[in-house]
Protein backbone atom coordinates (compact mmCIF):
# COMPACT_ATOMS: atom_id res chain seq x y z
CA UNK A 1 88.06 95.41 42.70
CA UNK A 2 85.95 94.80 46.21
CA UNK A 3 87.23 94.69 49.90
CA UNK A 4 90.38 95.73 50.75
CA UNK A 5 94.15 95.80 49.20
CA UNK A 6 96.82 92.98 49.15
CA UNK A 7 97.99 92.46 53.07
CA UNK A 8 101.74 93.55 52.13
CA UNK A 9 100.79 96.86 53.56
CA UNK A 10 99.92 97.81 57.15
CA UNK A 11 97.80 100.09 59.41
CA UNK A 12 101.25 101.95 59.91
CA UNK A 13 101.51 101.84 56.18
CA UNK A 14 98.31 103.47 55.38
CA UNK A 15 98.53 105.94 58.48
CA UNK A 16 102.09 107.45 57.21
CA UNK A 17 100.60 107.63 53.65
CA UNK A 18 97.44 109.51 55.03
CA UNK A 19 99.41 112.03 56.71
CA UNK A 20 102.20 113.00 54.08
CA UNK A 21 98.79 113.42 51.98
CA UNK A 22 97.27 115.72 54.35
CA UNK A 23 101.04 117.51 55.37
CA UNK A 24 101.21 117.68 50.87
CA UNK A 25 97.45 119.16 51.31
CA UNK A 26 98.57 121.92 53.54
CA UNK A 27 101.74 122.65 51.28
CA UNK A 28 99.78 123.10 48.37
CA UNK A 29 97.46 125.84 50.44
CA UNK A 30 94.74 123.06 50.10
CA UNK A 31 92.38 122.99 54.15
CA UNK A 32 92.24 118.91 53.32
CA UNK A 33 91.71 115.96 50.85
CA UNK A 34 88.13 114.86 49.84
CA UNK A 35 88.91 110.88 48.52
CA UNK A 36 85.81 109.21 46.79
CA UNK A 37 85.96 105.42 46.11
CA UNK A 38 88.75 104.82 43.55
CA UNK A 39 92.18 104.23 43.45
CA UNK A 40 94.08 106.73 45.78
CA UNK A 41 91.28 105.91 48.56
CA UNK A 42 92.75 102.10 48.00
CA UNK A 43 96.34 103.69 48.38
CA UNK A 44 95.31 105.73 51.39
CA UNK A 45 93.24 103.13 53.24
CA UNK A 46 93.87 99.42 51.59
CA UNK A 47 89.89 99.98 51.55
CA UNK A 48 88.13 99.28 47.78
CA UNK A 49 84.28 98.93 48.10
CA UNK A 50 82.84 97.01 45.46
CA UNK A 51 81.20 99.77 43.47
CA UNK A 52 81.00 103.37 43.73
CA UNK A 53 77.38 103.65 44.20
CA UNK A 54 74.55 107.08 44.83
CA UNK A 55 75.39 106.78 48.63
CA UNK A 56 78.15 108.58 49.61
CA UNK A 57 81.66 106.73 50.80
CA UNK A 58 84.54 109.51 51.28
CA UNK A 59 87.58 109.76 53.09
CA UNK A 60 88.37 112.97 55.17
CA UNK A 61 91.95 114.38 55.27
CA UNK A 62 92.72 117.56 57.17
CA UNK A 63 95.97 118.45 58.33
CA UNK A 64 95.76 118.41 62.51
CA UNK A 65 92.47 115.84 62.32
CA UNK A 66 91.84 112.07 62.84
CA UNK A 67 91.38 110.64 58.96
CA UNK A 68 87.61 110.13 58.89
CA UNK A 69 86.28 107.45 56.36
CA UNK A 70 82.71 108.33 55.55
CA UNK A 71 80.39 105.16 54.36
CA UNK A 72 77.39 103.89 54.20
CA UNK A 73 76.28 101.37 57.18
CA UNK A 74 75.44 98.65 54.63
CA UNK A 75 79.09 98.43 53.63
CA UNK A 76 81.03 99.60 57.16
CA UNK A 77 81.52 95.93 57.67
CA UNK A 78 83.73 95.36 54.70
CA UNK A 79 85.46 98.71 55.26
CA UNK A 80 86.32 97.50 58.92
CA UNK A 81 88.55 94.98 57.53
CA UNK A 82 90.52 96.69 55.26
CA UNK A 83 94.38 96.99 56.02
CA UNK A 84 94.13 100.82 57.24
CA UNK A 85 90.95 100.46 58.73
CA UNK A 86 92.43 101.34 62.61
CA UNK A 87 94.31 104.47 61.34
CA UNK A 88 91.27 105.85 60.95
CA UNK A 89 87.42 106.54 62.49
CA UNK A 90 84.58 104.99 60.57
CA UNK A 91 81.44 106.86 60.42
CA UNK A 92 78.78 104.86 58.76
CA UNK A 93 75.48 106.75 57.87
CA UNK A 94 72.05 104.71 57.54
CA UNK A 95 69.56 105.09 54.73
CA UNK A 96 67.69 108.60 55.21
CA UNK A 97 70.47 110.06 57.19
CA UNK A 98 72.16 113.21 56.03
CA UNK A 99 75.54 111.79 54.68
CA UNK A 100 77.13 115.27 54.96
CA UNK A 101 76.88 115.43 58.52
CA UNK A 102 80.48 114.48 59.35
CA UNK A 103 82.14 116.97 56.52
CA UNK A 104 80.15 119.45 57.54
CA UNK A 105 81.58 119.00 61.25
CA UNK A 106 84.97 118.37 60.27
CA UNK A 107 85.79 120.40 57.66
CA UNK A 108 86.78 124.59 57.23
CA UNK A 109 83.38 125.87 56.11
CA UNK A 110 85.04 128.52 53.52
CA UNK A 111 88.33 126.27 53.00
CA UNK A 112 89.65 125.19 49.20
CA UNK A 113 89.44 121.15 49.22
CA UNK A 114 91.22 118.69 46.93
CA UNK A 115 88.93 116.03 45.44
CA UNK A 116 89.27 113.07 43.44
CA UNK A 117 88.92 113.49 39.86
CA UNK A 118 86.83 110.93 39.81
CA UNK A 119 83.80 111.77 42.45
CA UNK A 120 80.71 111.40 41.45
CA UNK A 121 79.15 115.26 40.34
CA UNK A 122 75.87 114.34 42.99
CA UNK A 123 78.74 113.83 45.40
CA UNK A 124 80.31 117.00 44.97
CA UNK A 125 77.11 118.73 44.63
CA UNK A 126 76.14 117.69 47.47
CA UNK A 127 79.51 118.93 49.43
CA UNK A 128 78.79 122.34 47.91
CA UNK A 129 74.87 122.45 49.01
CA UNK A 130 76.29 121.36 53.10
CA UNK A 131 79.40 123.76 52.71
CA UNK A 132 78.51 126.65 49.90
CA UNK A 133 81.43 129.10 50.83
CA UNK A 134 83.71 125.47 49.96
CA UNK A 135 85.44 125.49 46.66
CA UNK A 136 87.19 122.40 45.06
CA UNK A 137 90.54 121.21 42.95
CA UNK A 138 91.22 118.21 41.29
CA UNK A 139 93.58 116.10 42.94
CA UNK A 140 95.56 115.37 39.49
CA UNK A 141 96.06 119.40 39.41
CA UNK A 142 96.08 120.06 42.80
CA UNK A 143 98.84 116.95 43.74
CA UNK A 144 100.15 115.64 41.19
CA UNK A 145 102.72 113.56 42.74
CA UNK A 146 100.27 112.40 45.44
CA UNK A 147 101.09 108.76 44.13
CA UNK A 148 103.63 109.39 41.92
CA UNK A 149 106.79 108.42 44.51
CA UNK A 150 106.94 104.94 45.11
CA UNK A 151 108.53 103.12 47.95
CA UNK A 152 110.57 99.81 48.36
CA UNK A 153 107.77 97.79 48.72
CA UNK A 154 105.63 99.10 46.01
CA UNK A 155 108.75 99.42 43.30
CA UNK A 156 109.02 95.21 44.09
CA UNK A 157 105.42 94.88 43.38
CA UNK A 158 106.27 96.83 40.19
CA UNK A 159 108.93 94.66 39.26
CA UNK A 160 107.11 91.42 40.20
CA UNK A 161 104.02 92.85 37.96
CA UNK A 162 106.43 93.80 35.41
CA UNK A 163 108.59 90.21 35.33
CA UNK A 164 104.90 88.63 35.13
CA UNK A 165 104.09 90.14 31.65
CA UNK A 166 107.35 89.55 30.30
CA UNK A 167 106.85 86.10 30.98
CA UNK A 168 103.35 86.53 29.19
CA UNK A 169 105.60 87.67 26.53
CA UNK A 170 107.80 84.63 26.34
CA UNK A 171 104.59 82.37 26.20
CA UNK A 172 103.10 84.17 23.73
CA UNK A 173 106.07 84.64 21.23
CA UNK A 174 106.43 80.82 20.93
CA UNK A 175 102.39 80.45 19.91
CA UNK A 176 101.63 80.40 16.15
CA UNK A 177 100.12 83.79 14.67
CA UNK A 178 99.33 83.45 11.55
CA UNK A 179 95.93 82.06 10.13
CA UNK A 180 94.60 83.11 13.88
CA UNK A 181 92.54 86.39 13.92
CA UNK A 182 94.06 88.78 16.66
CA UNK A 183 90.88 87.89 19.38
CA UNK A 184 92.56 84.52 19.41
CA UNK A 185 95.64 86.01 20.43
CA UNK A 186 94.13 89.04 22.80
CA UNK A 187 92.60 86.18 24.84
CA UNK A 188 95.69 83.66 25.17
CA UNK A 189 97.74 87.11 26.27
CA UNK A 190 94.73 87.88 28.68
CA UNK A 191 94.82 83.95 29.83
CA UNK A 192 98.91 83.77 30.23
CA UNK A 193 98.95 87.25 32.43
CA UNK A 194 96.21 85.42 34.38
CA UNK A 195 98.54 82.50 34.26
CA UNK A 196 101.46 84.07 36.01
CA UNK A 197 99.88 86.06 38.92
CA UNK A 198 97.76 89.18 37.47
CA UNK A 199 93.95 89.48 39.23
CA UNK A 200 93.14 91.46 36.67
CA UNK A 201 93.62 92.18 32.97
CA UNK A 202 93.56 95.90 32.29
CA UNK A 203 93.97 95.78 28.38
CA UNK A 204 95.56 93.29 25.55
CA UNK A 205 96.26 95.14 22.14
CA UNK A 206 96.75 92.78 19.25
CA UNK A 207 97.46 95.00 16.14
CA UNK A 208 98.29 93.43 12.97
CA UNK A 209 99.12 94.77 9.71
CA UNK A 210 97.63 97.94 8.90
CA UNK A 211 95.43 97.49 12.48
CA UNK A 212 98.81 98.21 14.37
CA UNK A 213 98.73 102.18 12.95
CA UNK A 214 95.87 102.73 15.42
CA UNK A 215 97.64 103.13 18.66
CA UNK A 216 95.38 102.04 20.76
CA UNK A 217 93.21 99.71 18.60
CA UNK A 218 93.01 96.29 21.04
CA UNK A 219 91.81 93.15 19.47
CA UNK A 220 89.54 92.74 16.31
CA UNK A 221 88.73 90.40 13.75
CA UNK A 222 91.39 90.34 11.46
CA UNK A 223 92.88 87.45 10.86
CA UNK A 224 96.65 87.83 10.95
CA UNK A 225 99.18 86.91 7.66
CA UNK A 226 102.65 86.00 6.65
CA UNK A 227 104.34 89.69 6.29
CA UNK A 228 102.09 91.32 9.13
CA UNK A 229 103.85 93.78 11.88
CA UNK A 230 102.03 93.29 14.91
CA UNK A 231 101.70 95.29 18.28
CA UNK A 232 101.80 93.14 21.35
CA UNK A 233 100.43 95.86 24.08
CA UNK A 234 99.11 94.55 27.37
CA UNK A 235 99.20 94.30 31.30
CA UNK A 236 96.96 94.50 34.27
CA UNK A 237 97.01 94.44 38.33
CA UNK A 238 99.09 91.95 40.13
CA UNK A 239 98.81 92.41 43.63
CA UNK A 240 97.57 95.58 43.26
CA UNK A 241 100.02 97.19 41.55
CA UNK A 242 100.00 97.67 37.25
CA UNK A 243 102.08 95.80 34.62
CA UNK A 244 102.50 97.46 30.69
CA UNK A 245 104.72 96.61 28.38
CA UNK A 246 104.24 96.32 24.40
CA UNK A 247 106.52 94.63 21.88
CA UNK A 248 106.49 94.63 18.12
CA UNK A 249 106.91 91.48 16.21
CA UNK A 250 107.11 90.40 12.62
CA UNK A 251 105.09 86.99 11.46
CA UNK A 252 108.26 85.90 8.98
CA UNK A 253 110.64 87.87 7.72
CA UNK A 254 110.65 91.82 7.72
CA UNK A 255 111.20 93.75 4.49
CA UNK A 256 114.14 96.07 4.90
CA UNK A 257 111.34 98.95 5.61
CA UNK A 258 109.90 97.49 8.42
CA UNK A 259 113.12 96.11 10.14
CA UNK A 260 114.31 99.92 9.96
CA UNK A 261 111.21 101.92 11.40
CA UNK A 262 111.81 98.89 13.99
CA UNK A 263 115.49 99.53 13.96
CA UNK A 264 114.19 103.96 14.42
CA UNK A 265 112.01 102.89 17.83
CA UNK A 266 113.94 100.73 19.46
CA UNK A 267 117.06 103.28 18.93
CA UNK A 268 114.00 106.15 20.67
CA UNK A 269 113.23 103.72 23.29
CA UNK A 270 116.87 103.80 24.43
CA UNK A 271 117.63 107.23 24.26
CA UNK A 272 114.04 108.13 26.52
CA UNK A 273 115.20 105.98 28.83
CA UNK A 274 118.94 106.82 28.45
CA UNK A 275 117.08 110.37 29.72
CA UNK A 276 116.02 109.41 32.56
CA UNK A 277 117.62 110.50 35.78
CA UNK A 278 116.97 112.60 39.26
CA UNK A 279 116.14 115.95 38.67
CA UNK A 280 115.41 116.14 34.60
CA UNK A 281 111.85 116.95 33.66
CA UNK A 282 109.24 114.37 32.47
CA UNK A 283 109.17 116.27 28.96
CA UNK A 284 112.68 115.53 28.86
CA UNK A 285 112.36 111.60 28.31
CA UNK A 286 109.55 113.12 25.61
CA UNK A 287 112.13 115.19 24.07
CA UNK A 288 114.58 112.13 23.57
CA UNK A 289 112.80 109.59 22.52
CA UNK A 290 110.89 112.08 20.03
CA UNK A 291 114.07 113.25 18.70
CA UNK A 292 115.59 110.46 17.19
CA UNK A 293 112.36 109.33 15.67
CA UNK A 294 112.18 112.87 14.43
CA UNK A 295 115.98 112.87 12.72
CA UNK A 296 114.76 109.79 11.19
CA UNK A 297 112.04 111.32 9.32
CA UNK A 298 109.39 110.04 10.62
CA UNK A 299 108.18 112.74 13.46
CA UNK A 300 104.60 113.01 12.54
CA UNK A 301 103.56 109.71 12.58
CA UNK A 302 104.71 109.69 16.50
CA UNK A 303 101.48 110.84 17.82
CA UNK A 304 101.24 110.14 21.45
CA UNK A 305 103.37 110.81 24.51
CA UNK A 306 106.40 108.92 25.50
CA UNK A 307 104.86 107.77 28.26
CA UNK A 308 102.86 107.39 31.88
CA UNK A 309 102.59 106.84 35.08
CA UNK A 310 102.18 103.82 36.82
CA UNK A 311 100.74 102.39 40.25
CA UNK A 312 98.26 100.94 42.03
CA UNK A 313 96.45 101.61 38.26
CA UNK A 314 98.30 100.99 34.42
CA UNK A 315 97.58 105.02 33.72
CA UNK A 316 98.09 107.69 35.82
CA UNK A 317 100.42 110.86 36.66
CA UNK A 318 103.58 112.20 35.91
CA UNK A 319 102.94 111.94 32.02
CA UNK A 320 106.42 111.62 29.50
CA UNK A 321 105.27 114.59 27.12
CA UNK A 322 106.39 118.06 25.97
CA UNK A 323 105.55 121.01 28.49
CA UNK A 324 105.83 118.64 31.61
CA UNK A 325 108.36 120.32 33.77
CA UNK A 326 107.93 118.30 37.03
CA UNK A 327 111.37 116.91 38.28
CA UNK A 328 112.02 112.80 38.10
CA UNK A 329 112.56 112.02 41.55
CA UNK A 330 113.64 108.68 42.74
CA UNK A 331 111.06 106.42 42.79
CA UNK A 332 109.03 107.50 40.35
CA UNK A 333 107.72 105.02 37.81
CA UNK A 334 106.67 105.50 34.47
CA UNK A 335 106.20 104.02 30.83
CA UNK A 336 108.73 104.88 28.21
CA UNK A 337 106.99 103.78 24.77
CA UNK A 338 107.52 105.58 21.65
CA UNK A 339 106.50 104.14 18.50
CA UNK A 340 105.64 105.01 14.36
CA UNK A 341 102.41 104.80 13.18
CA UNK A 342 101.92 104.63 9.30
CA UNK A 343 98.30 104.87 8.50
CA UNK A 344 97.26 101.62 6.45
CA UNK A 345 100.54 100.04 6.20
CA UNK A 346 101.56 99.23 10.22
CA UNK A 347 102.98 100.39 13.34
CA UNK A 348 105.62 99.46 15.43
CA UNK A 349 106.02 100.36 19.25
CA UNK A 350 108.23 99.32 21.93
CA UNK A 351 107.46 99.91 25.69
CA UNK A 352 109.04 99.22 29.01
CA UNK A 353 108.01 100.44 32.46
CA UNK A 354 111.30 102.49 34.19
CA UNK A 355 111.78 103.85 37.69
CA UNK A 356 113.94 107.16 39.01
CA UNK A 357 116.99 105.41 40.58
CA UNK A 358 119.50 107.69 42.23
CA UNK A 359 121.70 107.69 39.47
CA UNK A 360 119.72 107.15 36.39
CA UNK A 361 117.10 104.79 35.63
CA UNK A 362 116.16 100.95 35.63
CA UNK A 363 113.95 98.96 33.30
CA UNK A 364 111.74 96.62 35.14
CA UNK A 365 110.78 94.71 31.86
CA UNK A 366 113.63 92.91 30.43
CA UNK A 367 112.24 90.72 26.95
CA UNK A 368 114.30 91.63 24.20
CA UNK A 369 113.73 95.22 22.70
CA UNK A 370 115.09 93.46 19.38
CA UNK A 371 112.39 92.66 16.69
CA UNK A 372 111.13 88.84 17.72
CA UNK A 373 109.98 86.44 14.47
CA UNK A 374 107.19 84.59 15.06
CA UNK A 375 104.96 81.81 13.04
């Protein structure tokens, strides 16, 4: 990620989402917003620099002052032309300069600052040195739903990410499995998301047979077989916003076991997203899903959360698990993806990404949730 954002979004854009961040700030008790290099200063500003580096870039929000992007002068060229660029003032610092001059002008010398969770510790070192009587919060604890609400625009980026991996999906359902090791297959997912739009491939999971028990295993060596399960888990960034979706398929037929664990998540899948609606908490969805897969007898070998958040990255807040008690609000988009896990044997999960609709919720994948043969 270098430059600047897609172009769908304007200086107006980026100016209204820089000051409901710094109004959000001030409702939280927070004296501003400290945004290192990442991906809320890309949903602030449009503005991505092509590597968080030792010198200092960091965006300025206090409620009642001018945003103020901080960078270094080496790199103020590219941040010039990114989309938000004239909604706020640029203050490039040369080499040997004291970086801190501008937050140590600007900001409330004893004030409590939100930060991005991921600045660099030099970086916030460095704030404390210029401003000791400062104290910090992360912005996932401090504002949690900073990104969380999405608008028109960004729920038909969603979609449009979303319809591009279940075409993915379509491709790759027709390709033969077995006799092919699951790197094969990892790279003709990777190549067929690349295919229909994604700049970039975030993660494809190939687990087969016993391999699909580990959650989160990705691709290995294994060379798939007649009789394997196999988890199909992958997505990325198409114009800037994330893609996720994971099916479950069967190379032949299915013993009557496997079709019914199937049969157990798809039937959890539903009822999470059958949960979903304005106003219920995110642990609800958890509770739904988990529920069914617990009735069926199967509860511990669910070991994840139902789901996450999803933006202009594939993981990030609210998050579908027990103890969550923020309120789905309209516009909020998030995985729904229970599955069973049984350790040597296989795993089955099914996932869809879902957004907070007035009245319920909406699926913006669409393959079938039923279990697809392949060869």
């Amino acid at each position: 990620m270098s430059g600047s954002a897609p172009a769908q979004f304007t200086a107006d854009d980026y100016r209204a989402r820089m000051e409901r961040a710094a109004r959000s700030a001030a409702d939280a008790g927070l004296a501003g917003l400290l945004v290192a290099p990442g991906p809320d200063l890309v949903w602030l500003t449009g503005y991505a620099p092509t590597a968080a580096t030792e010198r200092l870039t960091l965006l300025v929000l206090a409620p009642g002052r001018e945003p103020a992007l901080v960078v270094p002068a080496l790199e103020a060229p590219d941040a010039e032309k990114a989309a938000g660029a004239s909604a706020l003032t640029l203050h490039a610092w040369t080499d040997g300069a004291d970086p801190y001059t501008v937050p140590r002008t600007v900001l409330d010398p004893d004030g409590r600052f939100g930060i991005s969770d991921n600045a660099w510790a030099m970086h916030l070192l460095g704030l404390q040195k210029a401003l000791p009587d400062t104290s910090y919060a992360a912005l996932t604890d401090a504002l949690p739903m900073l990104r969380a609400v999405k608008d028109a625009a960004e729920l038909e980026l969603l979609a449009a990410a979303g319809a591009a991996a279940d075409a993915a999906f379509e491709e790759i359902r027709k390709a033969p499995f077995a006799g092919r090791r699951e790197t094969d297959l990892g790279r003709d997912l990777a190549d067929l998301l690349l295919r229909f739009g994604h700049s970039q491939v975030d993660f494809t999971i190939v687990g087969s047979g016993p391999n699909g028990a580990n959650p989160h295993h990705e691709v290995g060596d294994r060379v798939i077989r007649r009789g394997d399960m196999v988890v199909l888990d992958f997505g990325g960034l198409k114009d800037g916003y994330g893609s996720d979706t994971t099916r479950t398929v069967h190379v032949g037929e299915p013993t009557d076991e496997e079709r019914r664990v199937h049969d157990v998540v798809r039937a959890a899948q539903e009822a999470g997203f059958r949960a979903v609606r304005p106003g219920a908490a995110c642990q609800d969805v958890d509770r739904a899903a988990r529920a069914v897969i617990e009735d069926a007898g199967y509860g511990e070998y669910f070991i994840h959360r139902t789901g996450h958040g999803i933006g202009v990255t594939t993981h990030e807040p609210p998050y579908m698990i027990e103890g969550e008690e923020l309120p789905l609000v309209p516009g909020m988009c998030f995985s729904v993806e229970p599955g069973i896990y049984l350790p040597g044997r296989f795993g089955v999960r099914i996932e869809d990404i879902v957004t907070v609709t007035e009245d319920g919720g909406r699926r913006l994948n669409d393959t079938t949730r039923e279990m697809v043969i392949v060869e």
